[in-house]
C-alpha atoms as a PDB file:
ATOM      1  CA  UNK A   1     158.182 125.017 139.547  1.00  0.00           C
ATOM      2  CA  UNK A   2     155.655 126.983 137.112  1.00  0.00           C
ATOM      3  CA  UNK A   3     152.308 127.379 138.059  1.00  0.00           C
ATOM      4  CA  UNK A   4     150.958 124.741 135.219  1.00  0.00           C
ATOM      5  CA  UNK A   5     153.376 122.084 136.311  1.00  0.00           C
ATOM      6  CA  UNK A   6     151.554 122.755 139.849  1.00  0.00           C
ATOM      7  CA  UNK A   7     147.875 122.443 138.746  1.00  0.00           C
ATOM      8  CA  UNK A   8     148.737 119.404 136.618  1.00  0.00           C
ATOM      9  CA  UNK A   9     150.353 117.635 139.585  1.00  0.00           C
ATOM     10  CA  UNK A  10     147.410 118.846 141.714  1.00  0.00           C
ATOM     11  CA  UNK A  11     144.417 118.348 139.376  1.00  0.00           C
ATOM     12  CA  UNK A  12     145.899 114.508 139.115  1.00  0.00           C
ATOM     13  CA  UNK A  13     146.193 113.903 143.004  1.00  0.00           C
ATOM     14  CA  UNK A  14     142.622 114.974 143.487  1.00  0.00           C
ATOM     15  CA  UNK A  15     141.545 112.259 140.345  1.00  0.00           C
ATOM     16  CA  UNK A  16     143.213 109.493 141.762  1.00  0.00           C
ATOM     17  CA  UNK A  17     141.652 110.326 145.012  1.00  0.00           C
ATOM     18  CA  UNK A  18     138.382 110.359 143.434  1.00  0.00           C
ATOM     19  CA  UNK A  19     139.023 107.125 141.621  1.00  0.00           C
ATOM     20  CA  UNK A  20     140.451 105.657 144.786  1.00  0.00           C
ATOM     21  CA  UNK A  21     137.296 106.808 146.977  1.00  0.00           C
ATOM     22  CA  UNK A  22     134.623 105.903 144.323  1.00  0.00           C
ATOM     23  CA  UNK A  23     136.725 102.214 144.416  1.00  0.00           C
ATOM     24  CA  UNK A  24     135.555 102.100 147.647  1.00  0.00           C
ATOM     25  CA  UNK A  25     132.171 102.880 147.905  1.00  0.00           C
ATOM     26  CA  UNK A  26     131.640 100.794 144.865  1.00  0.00           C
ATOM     27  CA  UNK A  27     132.893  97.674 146.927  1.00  0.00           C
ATOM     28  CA  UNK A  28     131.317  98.880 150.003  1.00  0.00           C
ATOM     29  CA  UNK A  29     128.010  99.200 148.255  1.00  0.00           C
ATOM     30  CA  UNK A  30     128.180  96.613 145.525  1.00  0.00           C
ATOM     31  CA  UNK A  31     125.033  94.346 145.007  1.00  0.00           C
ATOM     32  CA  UNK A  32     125.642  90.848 144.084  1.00  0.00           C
ATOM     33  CA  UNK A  33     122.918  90.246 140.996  1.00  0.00           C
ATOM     34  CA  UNK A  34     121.895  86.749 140.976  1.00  0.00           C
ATOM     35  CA  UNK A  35     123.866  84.776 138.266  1.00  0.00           C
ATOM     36  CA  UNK A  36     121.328  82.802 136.653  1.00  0.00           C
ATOM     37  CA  UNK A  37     120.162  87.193 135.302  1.00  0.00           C
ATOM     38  CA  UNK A  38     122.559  87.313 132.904  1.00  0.00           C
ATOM     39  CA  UNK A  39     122.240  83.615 131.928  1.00  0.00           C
ATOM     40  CA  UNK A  40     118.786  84.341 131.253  1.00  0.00           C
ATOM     41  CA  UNK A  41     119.472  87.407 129.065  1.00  0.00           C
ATOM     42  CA  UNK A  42     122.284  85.298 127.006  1.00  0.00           C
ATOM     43  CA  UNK A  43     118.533  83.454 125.941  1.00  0.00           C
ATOM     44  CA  UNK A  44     116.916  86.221 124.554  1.00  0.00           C
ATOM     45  CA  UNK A  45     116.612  88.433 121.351  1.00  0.00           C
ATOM     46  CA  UNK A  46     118.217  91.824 123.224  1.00  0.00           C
ATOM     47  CA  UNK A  47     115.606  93.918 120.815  1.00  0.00           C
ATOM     48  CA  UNK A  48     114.420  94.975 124.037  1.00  0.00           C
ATOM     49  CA  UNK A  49     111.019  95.711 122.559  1.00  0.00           C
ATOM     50  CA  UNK A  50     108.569  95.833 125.222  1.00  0.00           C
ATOM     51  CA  UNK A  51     106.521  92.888 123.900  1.00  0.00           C
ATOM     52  CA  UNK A  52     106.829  90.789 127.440  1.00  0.00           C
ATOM     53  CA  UNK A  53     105.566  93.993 129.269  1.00  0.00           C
ATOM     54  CA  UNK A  54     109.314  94.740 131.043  1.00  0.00           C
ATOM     55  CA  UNK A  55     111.662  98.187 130.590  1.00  0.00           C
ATOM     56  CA  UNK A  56     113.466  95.442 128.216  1.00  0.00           C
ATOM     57  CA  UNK A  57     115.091  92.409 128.431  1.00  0.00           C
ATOM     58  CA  UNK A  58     117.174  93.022 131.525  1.00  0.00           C
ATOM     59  CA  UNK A  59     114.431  93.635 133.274  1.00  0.00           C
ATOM     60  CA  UNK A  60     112.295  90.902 131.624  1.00  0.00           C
ATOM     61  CA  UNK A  61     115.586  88.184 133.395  1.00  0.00           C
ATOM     62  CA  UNK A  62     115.176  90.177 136.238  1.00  0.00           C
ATOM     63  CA  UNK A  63     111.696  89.209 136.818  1.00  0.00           C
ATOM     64  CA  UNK A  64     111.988  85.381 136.053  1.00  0.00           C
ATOM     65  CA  UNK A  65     114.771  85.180 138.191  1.00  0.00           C
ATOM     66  CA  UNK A  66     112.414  86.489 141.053  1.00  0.00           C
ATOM     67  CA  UNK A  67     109.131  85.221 139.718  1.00  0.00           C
ATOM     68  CA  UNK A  68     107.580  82.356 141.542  1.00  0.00           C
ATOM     69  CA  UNK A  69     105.599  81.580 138.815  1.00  0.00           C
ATOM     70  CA  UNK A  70     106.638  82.235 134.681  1.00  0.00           C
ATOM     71  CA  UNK A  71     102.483  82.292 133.989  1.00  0.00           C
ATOM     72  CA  UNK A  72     102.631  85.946 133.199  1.00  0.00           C
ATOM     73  CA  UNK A  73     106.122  85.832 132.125  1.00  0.00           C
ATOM     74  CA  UNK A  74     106.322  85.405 128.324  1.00  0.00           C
ATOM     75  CA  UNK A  75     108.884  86.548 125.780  1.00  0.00           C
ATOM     76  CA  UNK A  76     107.767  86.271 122.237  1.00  0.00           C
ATOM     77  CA  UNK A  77     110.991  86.741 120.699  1.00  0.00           C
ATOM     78  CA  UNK A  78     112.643  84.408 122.383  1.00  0.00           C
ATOM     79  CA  UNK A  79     110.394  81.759 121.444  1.00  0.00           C
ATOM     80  CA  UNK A  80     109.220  78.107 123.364  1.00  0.00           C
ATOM     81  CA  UNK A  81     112.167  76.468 123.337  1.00  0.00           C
ATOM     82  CA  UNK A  82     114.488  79.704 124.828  1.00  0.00           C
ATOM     83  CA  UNK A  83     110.932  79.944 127.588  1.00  0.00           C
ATOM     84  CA  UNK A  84     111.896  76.036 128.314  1.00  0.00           C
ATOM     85  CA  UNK A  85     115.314  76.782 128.766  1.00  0.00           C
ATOM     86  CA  UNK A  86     114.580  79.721 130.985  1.00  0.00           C
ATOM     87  CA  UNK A  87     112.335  77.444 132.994  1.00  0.00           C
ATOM     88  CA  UNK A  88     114.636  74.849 133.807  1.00  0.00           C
ATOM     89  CA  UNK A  89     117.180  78.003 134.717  1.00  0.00           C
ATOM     90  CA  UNK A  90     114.817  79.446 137.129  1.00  0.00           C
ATOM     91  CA  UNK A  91     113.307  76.099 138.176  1.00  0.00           C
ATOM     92  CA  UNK A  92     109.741  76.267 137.289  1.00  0.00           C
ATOM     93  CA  UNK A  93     107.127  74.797 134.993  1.00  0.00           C
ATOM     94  CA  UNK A  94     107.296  75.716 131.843  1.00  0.00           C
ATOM     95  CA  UNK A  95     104.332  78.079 130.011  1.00  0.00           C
ATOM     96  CA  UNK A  96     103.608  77.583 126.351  1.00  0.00           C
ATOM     97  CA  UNK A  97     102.460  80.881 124.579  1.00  0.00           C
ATOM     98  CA  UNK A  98     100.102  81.161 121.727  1.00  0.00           C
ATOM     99  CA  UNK A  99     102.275  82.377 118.879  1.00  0.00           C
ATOM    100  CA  UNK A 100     100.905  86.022 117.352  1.00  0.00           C
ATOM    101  CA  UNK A 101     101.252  87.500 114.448  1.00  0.00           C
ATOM    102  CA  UNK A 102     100.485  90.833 112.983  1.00  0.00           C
ATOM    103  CA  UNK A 103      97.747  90.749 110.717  1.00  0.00           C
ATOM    104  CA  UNK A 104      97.126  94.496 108.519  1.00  0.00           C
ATOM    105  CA  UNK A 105      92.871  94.979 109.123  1.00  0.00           C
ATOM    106  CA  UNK A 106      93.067  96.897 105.458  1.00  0.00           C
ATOM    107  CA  UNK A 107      93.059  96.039 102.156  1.00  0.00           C
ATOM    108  CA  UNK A 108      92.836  99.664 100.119  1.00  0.00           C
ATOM    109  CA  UNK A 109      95.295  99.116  97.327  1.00  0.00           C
ATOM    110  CA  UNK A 110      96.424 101.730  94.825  1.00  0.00           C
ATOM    111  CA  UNK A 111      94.000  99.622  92.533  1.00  0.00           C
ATOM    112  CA  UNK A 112      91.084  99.402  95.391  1.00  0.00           C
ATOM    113  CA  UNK A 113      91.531 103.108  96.668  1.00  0.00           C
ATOM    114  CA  UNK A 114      91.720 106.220  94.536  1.00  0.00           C
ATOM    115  CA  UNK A 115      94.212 108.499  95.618  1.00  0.00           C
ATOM    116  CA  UNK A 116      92.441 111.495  95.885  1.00  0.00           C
ATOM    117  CA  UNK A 117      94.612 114.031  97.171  1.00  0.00           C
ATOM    118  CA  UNK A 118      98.978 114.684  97.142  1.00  0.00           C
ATOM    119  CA  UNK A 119     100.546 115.457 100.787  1.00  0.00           C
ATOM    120  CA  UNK A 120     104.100 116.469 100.185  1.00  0.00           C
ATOM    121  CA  UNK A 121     105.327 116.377 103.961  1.00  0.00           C
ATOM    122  CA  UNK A 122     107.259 114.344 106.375  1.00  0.00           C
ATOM    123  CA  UNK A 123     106.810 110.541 105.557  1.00  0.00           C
ATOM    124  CA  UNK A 124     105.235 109.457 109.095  1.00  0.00           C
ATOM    125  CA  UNK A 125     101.455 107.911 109.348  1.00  0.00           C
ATOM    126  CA  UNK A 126     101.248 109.945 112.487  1.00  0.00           C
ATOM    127  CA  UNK A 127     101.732 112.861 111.367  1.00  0.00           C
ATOM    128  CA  UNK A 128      99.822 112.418 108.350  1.00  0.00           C
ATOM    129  CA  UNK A 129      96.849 111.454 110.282  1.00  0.00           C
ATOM    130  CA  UNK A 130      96.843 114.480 112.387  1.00  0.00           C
ATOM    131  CA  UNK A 131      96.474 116.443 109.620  1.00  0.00           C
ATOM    132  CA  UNK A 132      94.125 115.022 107.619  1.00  0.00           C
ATOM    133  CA  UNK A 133      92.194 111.603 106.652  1.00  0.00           C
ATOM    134  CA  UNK A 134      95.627 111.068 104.088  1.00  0.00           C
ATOM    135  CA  UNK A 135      95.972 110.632  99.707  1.00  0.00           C
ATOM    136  CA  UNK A 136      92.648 109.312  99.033  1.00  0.00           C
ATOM    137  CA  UNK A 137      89.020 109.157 100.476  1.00  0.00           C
ATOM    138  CA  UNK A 138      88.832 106.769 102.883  1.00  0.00           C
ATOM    139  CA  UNK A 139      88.830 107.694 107.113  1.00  0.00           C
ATOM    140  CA  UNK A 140      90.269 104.474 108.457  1.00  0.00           C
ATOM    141  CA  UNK A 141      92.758 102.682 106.022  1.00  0.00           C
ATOM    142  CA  UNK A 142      96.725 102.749 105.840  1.00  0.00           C
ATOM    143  CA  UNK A 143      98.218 105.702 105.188  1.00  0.00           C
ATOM    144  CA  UNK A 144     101.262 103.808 103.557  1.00  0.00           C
ATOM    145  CA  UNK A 145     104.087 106.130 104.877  1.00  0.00           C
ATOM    146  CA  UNK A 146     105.782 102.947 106.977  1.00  0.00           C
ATOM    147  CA  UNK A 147     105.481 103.803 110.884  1.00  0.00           C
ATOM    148  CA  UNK A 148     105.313 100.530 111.278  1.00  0.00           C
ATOM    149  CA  UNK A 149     108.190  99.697 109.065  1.00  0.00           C
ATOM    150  CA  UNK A 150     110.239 101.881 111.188  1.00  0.00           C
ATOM    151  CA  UNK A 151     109.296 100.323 114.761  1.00  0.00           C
ATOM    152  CA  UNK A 152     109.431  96.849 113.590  1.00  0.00           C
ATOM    153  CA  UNK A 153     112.796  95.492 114.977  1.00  0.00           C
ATOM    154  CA  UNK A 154     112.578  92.093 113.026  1.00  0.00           C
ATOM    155  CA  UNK A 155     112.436  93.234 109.061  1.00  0.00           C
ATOM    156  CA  UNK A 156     109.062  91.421 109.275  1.00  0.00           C
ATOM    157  CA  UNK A 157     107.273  94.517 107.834  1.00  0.00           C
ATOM    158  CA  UNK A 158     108.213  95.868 104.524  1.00  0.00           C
ATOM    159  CA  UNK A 159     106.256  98.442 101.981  1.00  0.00           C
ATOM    160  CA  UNK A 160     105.353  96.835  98.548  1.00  0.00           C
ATOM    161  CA  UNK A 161     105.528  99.751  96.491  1.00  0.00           C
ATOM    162  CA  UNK A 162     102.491  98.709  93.963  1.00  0.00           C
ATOM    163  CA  UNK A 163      99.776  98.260  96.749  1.00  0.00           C
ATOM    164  CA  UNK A 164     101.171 101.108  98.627  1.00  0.00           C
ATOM    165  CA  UNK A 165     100.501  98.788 101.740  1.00  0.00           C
ATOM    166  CA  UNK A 166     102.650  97.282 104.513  1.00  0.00           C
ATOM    167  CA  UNK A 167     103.379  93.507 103.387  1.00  0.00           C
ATOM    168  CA  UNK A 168     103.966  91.144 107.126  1.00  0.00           C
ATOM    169  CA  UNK A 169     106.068  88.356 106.514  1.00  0.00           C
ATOM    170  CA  UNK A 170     104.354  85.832 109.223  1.00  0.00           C
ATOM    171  CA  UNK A 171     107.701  83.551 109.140  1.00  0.00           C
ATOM    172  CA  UNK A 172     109.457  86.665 111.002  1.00  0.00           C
ATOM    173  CA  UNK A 173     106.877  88.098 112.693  1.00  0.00           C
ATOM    174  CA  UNK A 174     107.412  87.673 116.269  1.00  0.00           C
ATOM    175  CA  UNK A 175     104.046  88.951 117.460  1.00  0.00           C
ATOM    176  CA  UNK A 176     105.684  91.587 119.647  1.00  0.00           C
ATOM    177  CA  UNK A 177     103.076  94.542 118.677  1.00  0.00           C
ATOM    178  CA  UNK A 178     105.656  97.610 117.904  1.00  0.00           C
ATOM    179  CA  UNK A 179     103.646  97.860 114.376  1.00  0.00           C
ATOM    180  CA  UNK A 180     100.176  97.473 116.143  1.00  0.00           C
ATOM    181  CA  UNK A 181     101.222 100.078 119.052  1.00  0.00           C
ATOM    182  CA  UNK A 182     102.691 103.321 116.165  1.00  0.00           C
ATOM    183  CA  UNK A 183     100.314 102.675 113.689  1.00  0.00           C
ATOM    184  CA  UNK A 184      97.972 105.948 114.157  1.00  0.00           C
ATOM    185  CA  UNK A 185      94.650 104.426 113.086  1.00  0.00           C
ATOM    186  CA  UNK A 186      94.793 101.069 114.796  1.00  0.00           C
ATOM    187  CA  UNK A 187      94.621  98.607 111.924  1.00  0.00           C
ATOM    188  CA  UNK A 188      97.182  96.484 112.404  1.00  0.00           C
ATOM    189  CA  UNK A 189      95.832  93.747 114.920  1.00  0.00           C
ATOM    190  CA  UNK A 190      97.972  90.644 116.470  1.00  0.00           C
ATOM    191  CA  UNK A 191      96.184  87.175 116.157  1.00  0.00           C
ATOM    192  CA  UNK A 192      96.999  84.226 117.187  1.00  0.00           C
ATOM    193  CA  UNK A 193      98.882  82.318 114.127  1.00  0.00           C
ATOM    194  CA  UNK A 194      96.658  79.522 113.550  1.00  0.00           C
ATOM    195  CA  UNK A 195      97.411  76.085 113.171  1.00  0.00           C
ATOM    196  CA  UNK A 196     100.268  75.539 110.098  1.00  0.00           C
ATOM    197  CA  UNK A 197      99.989  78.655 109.822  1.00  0.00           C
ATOM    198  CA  UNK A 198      96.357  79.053 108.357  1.00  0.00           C
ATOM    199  CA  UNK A 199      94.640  82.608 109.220  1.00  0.00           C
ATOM    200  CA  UNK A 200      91.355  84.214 108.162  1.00  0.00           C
ATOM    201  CA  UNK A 201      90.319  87.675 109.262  1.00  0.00           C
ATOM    202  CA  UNK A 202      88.504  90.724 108.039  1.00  0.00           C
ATOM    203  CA  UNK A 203      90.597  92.779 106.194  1.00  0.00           C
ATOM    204  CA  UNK A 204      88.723  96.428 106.639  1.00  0.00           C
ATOM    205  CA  UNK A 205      88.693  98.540 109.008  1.00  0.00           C
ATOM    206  CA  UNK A 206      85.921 101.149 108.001  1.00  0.00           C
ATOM    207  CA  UNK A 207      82.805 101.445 110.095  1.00  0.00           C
ATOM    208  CA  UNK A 208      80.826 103.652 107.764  1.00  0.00           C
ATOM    209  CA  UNK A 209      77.992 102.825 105.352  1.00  0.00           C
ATOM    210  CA  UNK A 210      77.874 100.577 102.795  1.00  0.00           C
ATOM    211  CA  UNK A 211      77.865 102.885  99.760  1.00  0.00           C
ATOM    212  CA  UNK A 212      79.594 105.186 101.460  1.00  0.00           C
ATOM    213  CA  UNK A 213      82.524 102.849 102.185  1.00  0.00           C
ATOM    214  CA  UNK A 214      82.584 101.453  98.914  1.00  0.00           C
ATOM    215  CA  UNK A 215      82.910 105.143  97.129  1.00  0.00           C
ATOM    216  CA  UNK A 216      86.022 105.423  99.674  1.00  0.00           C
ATOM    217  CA  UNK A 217      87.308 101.691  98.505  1.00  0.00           C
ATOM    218  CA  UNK A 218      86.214  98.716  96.777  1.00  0.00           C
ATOM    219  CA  UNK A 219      87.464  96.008  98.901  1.00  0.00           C
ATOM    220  CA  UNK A 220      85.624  97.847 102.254  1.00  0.00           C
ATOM    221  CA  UNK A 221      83.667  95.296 104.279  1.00  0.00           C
ATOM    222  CA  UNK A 222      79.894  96.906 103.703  1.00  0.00           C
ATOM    223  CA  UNK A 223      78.519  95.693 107.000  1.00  0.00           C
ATOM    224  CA  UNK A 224      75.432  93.383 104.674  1.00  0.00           C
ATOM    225  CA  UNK A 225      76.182  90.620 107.643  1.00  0.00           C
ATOM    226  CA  UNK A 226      76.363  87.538 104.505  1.00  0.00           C
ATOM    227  CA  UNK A 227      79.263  86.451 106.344  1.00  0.00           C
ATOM    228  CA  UNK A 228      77.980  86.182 109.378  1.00  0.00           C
ATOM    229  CA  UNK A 229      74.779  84.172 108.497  1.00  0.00           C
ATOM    230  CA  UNK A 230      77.113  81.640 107.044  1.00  0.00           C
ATOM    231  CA  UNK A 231      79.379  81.197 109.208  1.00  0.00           C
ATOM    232  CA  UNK A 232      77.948  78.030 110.827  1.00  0.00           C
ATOM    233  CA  UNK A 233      80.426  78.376 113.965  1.00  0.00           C
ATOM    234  CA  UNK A 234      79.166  81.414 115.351  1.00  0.00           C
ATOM    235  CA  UNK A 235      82.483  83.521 114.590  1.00  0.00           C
ATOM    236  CA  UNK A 236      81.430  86.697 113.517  1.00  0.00           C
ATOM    237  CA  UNK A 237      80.324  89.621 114.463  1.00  0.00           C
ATOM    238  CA  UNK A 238      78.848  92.589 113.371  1.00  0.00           C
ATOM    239  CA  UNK A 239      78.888  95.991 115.144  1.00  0.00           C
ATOM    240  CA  UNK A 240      79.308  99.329 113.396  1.00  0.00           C
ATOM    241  CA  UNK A 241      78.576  98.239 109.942  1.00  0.00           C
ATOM    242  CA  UNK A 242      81.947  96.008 110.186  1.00  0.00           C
ATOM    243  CA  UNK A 243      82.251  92.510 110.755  1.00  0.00           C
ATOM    244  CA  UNK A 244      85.058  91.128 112.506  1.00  0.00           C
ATOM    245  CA  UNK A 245      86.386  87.415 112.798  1.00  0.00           C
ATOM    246  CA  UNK A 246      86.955  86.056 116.611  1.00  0.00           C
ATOM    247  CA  UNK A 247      90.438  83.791 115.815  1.00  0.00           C
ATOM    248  CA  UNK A 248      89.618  81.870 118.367  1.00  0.00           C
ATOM    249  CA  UNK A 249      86.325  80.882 117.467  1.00  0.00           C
ATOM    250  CA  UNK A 250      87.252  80.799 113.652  1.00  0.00           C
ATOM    251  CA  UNK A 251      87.685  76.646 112.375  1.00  0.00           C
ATOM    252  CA  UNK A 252      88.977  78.073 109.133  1.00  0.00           C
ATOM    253  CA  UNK A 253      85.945  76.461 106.846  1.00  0.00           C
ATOM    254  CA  UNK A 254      86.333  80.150 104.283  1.00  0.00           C
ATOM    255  CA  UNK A 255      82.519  79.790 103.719  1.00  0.00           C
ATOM    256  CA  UNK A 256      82.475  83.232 104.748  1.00  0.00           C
ATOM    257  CA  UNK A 257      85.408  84.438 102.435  1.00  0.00           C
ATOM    258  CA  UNK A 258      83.186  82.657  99.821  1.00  0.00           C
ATOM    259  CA  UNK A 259      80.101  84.723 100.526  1.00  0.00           C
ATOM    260  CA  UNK A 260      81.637  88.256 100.478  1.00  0.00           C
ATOM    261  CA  UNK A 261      81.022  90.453  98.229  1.00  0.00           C
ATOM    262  CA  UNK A 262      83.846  93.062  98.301  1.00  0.00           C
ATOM    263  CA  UNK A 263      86.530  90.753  99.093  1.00  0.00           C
ATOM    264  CA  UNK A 264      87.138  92.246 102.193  1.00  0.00           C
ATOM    265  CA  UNK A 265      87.911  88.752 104.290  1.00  0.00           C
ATOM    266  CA  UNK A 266      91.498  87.592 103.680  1.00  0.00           C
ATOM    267  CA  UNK A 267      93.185  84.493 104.481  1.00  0.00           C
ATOM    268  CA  UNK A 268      96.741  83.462 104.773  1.00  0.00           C
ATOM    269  CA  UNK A 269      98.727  80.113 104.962  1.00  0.00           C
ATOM    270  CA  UNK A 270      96.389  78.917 102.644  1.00  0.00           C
ATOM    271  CA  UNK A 271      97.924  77.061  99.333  1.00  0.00           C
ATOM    272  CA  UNK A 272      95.092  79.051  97.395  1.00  0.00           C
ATOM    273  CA  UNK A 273      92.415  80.952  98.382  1.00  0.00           C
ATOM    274  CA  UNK A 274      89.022  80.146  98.881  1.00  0.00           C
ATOM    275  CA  UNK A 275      87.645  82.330  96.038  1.00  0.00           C
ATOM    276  CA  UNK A 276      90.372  80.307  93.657  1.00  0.00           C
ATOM    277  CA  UNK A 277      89.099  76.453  94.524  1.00  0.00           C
ATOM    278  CA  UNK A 278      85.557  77.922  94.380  1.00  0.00           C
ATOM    279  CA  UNK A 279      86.270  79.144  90.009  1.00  0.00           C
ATOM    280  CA  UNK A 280      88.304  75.352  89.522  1.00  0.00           C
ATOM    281  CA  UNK A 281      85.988  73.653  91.336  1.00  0.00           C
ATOM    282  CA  UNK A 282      82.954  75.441  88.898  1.00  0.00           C
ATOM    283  CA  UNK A 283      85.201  74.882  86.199  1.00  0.00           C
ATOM    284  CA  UNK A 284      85.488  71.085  86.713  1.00  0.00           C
ATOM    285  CA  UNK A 285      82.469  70.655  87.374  1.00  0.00           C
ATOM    286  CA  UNK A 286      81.499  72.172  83.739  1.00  0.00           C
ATOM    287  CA  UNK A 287      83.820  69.909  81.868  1.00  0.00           C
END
């Protein structure tokens, strides 16, 4: 018998006494998981994201399955009626979450921005941003390379190639904060969705002087506080020379989208926008 014919027949013995003994310890040592894990799972998105808090969303079963209470337990992927389901798995009351969706806290357009300088590098905001302030003038807007493209896991984020800024699409927006989390200057904030839908927030994120924001962009809130002495439910704030919209507090009357003067309040959800029914209502009113 040659020497190869003898490793062969040895090197195969000592496998299937491997296999055999790791057989073993796997039944001697096997933990039963509890069945109603992977009936959870079966219930949710499997993006794994990190949105609910957990590792992902084996862990996220894991810890209803275990949880005495689902208060703190909240997928937003999944959705209401997939947290109802899980509920009745688990046997506990149900918790109803506050849908969220990613809102962008910057409105520098190609047309509102002037591009000031060219970077010809690698296409990531991050990197970008630790280089330098980015194409045009202003500190604290996008830098329109799509980070948050990248991380989103739902296609709810897509460029639009004529603003040069990130474009949410609410209807797929799951509210999971991947965009907010890897975008490098912190302008993409989650708010609650409003009721049908109907959002207004402050669509800046510059903190510097009025003239001096205004050089950087035309649409930059100027901190000249009109909004918030309208507002008539208390709403606003003011603090840095930017104002900022509490969603909460917000009953969605657009006096103070009305009132701006850069156009640096947004809405969404809306049919038109407040500036629009302000020019056809001043219109009708002339004829």
């Amino acid at each position: 018998m040659s020497a190869i014919v003898v490793a062969v027949i040895v090197l195969g013995g000592l496998g299937v006494v491997g296999a055999l003994v790791l057989y073993l310890v796997s039944k001697r040592f096997y933990v039963k998981e509890d069945p109603r894990i992977e009936l959870i799972e079966q219930l949710l998105p499997g993006a794994n994201c990190g949105s609910c808090g957990r590792s992902g969303c084996h862990d996220f079963a894991c810890a209803c399955a275990s949880a005495s209470t689902l208060d703190n337990l909240v997928c937003p992927g999944a959705g209401d009626d997939a947290m109802a389901k899980i509920a009745e798995i688990v046997n506990l009351a149900p918790v109803k979450s506050n849908p969220m969706v990613a809102v962008l806290k910057c409105n520098g357009s190609c047309a509102n921005r002037p591009v000031t300088s060219v970077y010809d590098g690698a296409e990531s905001c991050a990197i970008l941003n630790s280089l330098c302030i980015g194409a045009t003038g202003c500190a604290y807007g996008c830098l329109g390379e799509g980070d948050c493209v990248d991380v989103c896991r739902w296609n709810a984020i897509k460029m639009n190639p004529v603003t040069g800024l990130p474009v949410i699409d609410a209807s797929l927006c799951t509210g999971c904060g991947a965009c907010s989390r890897a975008c490098p200057r912190g302008i993409i904030e989650l708010r609650g969705k409003g009721p049908r839908g109907l959002r207004v927030w402050v669509a800046c994120s510059s903190t510097d002087r009025g003239a001096l924001a205004m050089k950087a962009c035309k649409a930059a809130c100027i901190g000249c506080g009109k909004c918030l002495r309208e507002c008539p439910h208390g709403a606003i704030t003011l603090k840095d020379n930017l104002a900022y919209i509490d969603w909460k507090a917000c009953k969605l009357c657009r006096k103070c989208e009305l009132v701006c003067p850069t156009g640096a309040i947004c809405d969404a959800g809306f049919p038109m926008s407040a500036r629009d029914m302000k020019v056809l209502a001043d219109s009708h009113r002339k004829s």
